[in-house]
N, C-alpha and C. Protein backbone atom coordinates (compact mmCIF):
# COMPACT_ATOMS: atom_id res chain seq x y z
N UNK A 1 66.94 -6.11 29.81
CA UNK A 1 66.33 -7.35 29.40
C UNK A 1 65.26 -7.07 28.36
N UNK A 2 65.49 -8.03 27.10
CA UNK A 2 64.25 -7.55 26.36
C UNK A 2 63.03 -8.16 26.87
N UNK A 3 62.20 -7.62 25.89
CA UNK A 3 60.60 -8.52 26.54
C UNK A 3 60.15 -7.75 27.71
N UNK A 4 60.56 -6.87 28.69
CA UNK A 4 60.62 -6.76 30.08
C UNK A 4 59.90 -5.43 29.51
N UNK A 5 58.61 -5.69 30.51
CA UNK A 5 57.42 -4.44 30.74
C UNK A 5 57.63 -3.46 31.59
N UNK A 6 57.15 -2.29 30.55
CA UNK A 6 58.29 -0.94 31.73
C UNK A 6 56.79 -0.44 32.71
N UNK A 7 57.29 -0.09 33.62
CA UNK A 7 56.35 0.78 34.67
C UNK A 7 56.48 2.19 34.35
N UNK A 8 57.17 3.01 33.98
CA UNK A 8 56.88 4.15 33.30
C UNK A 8 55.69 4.63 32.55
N UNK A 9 55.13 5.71 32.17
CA UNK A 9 54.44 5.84 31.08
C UNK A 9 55.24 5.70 29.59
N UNK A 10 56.15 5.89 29.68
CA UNK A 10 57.15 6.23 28.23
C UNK A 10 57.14 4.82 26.95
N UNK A 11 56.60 3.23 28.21
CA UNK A 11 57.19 2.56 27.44
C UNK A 11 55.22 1.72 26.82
N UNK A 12 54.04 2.83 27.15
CA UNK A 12 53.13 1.93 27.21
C UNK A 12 52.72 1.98 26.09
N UNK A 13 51.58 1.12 25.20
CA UNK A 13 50.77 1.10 23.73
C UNK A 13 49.88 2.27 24.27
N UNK A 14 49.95 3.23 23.24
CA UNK A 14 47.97 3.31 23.30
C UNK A 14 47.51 3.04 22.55
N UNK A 15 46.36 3.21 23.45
CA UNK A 15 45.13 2.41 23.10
C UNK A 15 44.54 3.00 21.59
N UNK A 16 44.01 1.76 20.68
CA UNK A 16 43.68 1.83 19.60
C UNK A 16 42.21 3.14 19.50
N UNK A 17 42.47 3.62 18.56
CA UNK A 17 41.14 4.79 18.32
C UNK A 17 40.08 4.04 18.37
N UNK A 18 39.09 4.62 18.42
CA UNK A 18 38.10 3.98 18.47
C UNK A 18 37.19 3.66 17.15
N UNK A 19 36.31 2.43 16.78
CA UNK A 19 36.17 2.51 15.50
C UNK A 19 35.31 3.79 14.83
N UNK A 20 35.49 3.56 13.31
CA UNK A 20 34.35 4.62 12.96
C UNK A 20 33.08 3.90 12.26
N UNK A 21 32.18 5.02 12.91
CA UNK A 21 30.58 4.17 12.17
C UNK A 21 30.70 3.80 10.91
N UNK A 22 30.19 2.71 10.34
CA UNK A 22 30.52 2.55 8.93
C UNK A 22 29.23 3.02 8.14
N UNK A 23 29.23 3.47 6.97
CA UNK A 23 28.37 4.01 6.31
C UNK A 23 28.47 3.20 5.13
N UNK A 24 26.96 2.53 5.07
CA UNK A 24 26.11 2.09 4.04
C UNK A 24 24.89 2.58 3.10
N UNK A 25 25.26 2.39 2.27
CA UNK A 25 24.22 3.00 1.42
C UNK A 25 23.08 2.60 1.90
N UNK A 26 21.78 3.24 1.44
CA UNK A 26 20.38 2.34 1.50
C UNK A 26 19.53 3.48 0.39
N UNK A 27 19.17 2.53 -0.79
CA UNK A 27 18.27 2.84 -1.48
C UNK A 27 17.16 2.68 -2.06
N UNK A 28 16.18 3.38 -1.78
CA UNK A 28 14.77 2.83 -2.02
C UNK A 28 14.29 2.68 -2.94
N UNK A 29 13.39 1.69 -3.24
CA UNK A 29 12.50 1.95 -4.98
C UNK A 29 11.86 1.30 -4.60
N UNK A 30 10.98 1.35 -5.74
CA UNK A 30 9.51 1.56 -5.24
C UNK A 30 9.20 -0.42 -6.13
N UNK A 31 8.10 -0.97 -5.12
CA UNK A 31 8.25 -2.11 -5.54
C UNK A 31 7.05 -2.77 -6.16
N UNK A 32 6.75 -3.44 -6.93
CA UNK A 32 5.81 -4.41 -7.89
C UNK A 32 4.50 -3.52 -7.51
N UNK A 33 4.23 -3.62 -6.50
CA UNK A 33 2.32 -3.54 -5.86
C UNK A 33 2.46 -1.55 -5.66
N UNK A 34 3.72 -1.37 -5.58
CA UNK A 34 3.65 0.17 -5.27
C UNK A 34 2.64 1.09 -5.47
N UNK A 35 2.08 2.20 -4.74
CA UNK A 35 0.82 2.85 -5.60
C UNK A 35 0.41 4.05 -4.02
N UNK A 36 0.02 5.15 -5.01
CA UNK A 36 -0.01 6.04 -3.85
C UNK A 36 -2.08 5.97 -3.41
N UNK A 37 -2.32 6.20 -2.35
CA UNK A 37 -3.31 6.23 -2.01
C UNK A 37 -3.71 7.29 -1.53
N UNK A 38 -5.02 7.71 -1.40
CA UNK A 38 -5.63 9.19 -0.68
C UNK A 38 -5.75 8.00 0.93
N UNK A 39 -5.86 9.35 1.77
CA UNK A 39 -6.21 9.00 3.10
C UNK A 39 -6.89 9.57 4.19
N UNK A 40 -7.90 9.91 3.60
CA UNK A 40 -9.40 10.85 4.54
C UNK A 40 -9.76 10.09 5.94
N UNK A 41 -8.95 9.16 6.39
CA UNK A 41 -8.71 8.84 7.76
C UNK A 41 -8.03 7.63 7.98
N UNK A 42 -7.88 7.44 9.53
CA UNK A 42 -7.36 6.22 9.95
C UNK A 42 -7.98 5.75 11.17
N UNK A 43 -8.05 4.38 11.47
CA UNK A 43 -8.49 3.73 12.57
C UNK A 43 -7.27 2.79 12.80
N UNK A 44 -7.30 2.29 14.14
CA UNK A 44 -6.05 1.83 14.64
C UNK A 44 -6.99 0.73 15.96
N UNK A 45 -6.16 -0.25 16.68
CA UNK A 45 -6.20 -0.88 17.86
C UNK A 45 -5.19 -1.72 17.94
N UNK A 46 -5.27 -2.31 19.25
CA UNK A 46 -3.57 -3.38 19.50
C UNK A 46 -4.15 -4.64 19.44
N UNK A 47 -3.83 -5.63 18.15
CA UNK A 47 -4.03 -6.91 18.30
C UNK A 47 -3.46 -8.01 19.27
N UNK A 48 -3.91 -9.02 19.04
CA UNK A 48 -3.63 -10.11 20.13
C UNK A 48 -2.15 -10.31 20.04
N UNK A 49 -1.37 -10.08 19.42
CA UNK A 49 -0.05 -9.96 19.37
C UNK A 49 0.29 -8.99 20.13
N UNK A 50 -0.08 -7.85 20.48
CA UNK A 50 0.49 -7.12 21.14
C UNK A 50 1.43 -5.73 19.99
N UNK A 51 0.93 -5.94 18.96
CA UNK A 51 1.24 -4.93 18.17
C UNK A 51 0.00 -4.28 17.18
N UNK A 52 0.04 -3.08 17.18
CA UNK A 52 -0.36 -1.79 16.87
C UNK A 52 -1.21 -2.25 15.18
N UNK A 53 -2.44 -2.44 15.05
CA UNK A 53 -2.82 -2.20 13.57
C UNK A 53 -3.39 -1.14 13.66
N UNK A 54 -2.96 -0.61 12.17
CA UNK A 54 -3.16 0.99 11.50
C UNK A 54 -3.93 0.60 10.19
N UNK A 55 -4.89 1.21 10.27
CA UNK A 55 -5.42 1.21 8.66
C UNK A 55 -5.95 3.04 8.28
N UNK A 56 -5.88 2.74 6.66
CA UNK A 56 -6.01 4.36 6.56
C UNK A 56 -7.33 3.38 5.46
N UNK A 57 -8.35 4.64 5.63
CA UNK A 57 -9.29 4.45 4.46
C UNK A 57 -9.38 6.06 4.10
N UNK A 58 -10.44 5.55 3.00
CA UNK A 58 -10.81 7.17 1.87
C UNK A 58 -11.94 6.62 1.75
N UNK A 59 -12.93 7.60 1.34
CA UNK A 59 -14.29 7.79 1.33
C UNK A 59 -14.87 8.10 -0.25
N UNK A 60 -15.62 7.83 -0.50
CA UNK A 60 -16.10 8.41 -1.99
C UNK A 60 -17.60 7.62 -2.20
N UNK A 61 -18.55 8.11 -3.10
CA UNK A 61 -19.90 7.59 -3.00
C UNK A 61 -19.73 6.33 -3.32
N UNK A 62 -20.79 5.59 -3.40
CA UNK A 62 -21.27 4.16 -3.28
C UNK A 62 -21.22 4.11 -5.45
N UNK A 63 -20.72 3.32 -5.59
CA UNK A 63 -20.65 2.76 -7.49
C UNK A 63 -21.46 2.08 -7.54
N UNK A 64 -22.82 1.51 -8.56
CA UNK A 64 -23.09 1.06 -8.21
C UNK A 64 -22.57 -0.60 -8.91
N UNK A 65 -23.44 -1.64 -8.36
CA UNK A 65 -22.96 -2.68 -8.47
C UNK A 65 -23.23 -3.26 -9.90
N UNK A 66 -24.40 -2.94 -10.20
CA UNK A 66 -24.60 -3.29 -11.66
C UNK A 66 -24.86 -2.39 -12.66
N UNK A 67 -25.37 -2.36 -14.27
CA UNK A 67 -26.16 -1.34 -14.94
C UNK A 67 -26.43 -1.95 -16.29
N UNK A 68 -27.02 -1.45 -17.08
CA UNK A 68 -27.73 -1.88 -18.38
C UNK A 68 -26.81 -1.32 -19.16
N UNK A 69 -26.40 -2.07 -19.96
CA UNK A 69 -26.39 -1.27 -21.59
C UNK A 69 -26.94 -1.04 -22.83
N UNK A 70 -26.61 -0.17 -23.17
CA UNK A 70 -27.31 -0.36 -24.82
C UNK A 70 -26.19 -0.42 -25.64
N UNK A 71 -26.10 -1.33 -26.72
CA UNK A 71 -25.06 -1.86 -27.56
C UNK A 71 -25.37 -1.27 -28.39
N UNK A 72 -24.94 -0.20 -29.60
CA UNK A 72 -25.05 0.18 -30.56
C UNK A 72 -24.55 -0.22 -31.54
N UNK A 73 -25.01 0.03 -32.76
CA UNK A 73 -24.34 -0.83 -33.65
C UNK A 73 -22.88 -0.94 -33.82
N UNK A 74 -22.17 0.21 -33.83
CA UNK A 74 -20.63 0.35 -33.57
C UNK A 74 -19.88 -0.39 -32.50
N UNK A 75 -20.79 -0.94 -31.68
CA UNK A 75 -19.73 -1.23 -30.58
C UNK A 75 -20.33 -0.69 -29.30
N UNK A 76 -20.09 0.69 -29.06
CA UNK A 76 -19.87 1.28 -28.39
C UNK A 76 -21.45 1.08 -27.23
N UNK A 77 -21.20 1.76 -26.11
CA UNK A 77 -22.47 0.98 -25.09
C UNK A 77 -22.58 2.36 -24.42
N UNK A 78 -23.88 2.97 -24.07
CA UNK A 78 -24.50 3.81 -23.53
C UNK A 78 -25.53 3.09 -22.14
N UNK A 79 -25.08 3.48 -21.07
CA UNK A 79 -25.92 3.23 -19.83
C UNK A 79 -27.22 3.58 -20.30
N UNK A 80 -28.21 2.36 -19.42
CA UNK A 80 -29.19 2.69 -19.96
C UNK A 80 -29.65 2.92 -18.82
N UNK A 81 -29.34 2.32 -17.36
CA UNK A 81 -29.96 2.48 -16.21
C UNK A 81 -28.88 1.21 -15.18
N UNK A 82 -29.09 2.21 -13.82
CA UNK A 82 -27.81 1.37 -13.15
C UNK A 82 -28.77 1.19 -12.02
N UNK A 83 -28.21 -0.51 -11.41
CA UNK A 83 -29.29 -0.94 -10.26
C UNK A 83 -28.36 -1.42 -9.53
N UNK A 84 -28.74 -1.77 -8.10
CA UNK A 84 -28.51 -2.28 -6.67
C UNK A 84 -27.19 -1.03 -6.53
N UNK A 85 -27.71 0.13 -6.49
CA UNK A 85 -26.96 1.44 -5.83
C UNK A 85 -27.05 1.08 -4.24
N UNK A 86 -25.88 0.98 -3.49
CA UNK A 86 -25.75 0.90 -1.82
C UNK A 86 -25.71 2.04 -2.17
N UNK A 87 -26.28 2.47 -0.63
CA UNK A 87 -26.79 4.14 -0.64
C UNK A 87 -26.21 4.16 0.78
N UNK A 88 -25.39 5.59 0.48
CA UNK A 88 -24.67 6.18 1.31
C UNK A 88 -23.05 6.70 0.93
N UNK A 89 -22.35 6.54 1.79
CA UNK A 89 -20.87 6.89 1.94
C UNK A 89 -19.98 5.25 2.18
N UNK A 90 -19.06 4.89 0.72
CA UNK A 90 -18.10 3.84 1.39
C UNK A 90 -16.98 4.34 2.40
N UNK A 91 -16.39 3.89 2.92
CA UNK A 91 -15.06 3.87 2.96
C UNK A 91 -14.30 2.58 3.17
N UNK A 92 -13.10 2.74 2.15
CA UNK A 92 -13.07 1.80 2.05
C UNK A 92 -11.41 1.56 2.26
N UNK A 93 -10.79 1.20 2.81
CA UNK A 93 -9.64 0.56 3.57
C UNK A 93 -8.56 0.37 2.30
N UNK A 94 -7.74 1.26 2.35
CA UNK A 94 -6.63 1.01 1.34
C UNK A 94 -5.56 0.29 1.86
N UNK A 95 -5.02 0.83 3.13
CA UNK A 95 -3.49 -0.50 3.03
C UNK A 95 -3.96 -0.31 4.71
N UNK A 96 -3.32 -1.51 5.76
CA UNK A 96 -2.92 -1.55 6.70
C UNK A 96 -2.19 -2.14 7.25
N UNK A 97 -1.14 -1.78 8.42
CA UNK A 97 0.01 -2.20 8.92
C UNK A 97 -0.21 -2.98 10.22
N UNK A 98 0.81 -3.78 10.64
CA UNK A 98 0.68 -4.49 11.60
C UNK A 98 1.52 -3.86 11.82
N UNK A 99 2.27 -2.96 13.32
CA UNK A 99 3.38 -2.34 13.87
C UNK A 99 3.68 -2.19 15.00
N UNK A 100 4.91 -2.66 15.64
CA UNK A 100 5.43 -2.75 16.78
C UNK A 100 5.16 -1.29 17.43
N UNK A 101 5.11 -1.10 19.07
CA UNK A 101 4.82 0.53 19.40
C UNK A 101 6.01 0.90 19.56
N UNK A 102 7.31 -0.01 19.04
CA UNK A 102 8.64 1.17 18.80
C UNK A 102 8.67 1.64 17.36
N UNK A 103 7.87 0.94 16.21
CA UNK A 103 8.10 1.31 15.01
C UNK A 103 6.75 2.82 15.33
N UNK A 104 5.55 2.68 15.57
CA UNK A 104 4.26 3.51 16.21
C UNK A 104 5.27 4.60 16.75
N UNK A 105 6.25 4.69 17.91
CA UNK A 105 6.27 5.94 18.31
C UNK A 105 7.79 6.50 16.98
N UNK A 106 8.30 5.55 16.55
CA UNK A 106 9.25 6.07 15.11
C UNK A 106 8.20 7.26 14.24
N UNK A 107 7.01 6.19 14.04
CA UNK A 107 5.88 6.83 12.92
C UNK A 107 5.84 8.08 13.79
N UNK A 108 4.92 8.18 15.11
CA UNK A 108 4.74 9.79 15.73
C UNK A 108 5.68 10.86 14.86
N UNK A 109 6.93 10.00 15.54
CA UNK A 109 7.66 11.69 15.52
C UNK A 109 8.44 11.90 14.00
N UNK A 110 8.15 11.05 13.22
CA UNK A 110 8.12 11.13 11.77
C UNK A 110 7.39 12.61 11.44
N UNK A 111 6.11 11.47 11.97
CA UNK A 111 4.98 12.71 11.52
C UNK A 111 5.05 14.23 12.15
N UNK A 112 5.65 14.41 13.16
CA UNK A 112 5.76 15.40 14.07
C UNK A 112 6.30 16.21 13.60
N UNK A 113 7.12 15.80 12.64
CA UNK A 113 8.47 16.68 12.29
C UNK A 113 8.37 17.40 10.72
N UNK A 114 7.43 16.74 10.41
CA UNK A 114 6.93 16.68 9.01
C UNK A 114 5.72 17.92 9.37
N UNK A 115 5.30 17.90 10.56
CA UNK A 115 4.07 18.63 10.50
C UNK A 115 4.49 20.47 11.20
N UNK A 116 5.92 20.23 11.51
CA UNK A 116 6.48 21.14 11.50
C UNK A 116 6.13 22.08 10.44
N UNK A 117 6.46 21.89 9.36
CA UNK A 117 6.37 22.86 7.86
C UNK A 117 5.25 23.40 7.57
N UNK A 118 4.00 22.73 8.58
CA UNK A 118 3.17 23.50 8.40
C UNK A 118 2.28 24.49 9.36
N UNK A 119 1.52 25.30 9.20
CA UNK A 119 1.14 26.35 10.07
C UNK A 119 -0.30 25.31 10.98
N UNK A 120 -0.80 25.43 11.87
CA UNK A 120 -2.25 25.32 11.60
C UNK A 120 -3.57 25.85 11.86
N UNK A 121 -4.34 25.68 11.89
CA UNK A 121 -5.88 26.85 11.44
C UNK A 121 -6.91 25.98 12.56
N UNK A 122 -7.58 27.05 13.46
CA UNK A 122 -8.26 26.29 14.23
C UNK A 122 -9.40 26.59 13.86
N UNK A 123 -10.48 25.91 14.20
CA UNK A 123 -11.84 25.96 13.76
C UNK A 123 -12.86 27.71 13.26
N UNK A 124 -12.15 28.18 14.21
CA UNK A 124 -12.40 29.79 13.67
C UNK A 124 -11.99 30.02 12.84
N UNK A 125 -10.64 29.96 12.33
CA UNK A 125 -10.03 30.57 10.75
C UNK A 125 -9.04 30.79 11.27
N UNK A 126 -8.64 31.48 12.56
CA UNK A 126 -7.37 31.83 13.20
C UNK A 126 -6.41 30.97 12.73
N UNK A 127 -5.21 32.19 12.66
CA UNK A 127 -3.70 30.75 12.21
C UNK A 127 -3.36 30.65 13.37
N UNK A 128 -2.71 29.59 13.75
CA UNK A 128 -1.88 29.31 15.01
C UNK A 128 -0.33 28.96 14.59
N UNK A 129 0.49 29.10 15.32
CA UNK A 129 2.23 29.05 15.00
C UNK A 129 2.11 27.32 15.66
N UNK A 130 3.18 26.42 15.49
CA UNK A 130 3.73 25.44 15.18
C UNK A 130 3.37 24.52 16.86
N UNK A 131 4.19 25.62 17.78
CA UNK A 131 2.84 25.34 19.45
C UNK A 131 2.02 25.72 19.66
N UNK A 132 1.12 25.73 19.16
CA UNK A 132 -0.57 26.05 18.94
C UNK A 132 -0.66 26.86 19.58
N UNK A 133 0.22 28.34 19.74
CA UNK A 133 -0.56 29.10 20.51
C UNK A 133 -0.89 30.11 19.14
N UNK A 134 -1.54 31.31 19.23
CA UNK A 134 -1.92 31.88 18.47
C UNK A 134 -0.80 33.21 17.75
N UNK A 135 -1.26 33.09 16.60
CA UNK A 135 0.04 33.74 15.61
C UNK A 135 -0.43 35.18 15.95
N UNK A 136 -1.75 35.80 16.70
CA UNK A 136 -1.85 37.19 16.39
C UNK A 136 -2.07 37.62 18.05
């Protein structure tokens, strides 16, 4: 009889392979506001959302806010004296992220892996190998 389903193994389908991951490109460039920054630290806490802000700042003396010139006849202008100097150390907040703590522990081990390549030096001078125990 046609049509008629065999109980054997001889007469069964197999089963389709399984799919394959598909591969998409992804390419980055760099966009309108792009711009690299120094980053002599970071401060962080969890906002009322419940996600992770990161900010990195850099440090550098205080500019001051105003100053004199002298206009010479050419044009050209020579400080003559600069006033309302804030006195001290800025720092001053270059970019910060708002970030989920699954994108936060992505960042960790970003960084983790990255920090592989390098050796590091503990407050004595000693090098230390990659698990901080000591290289000597």
């Amino acid at each position: 009889m046609a049509g008629k389903a065999t109980v054997s193994g001889k007469g069964r389908k197999k089963a389709p392979p399984p799919p394959t991951p598909l591969k998409v490109p992804v390419k980055y460039v760099e966009g309108n506001l792009f711009r690299i920054l120094p980053a002599h630290g970071f401060l962080a806490n969890v906002n009322p959302e419940g996600d992770i802000f990161l900010a990195s700042w850099y440090q550098h003396n205080a500019v001051p806010s105003e100053a004199t010139l002298i206009i010479n006849p050419d044009g050209s202008g020579t400080p003559l004296h600069t006033s309302k100097k804030t006195i001290g150390v800025v720092r001053e907040i270059g970019v910060a992220f708002s970030i989920s703590a699954d994108v936060a522990f992505q960042l960790v081990q970003l960084i983790q892996r990255q920090l592989q390549h390098f050796s590091r030096t503990d407050r004595s001078g000693e090098q230390q190998n990659a698990s901080g125990g000591s290289s000597e």
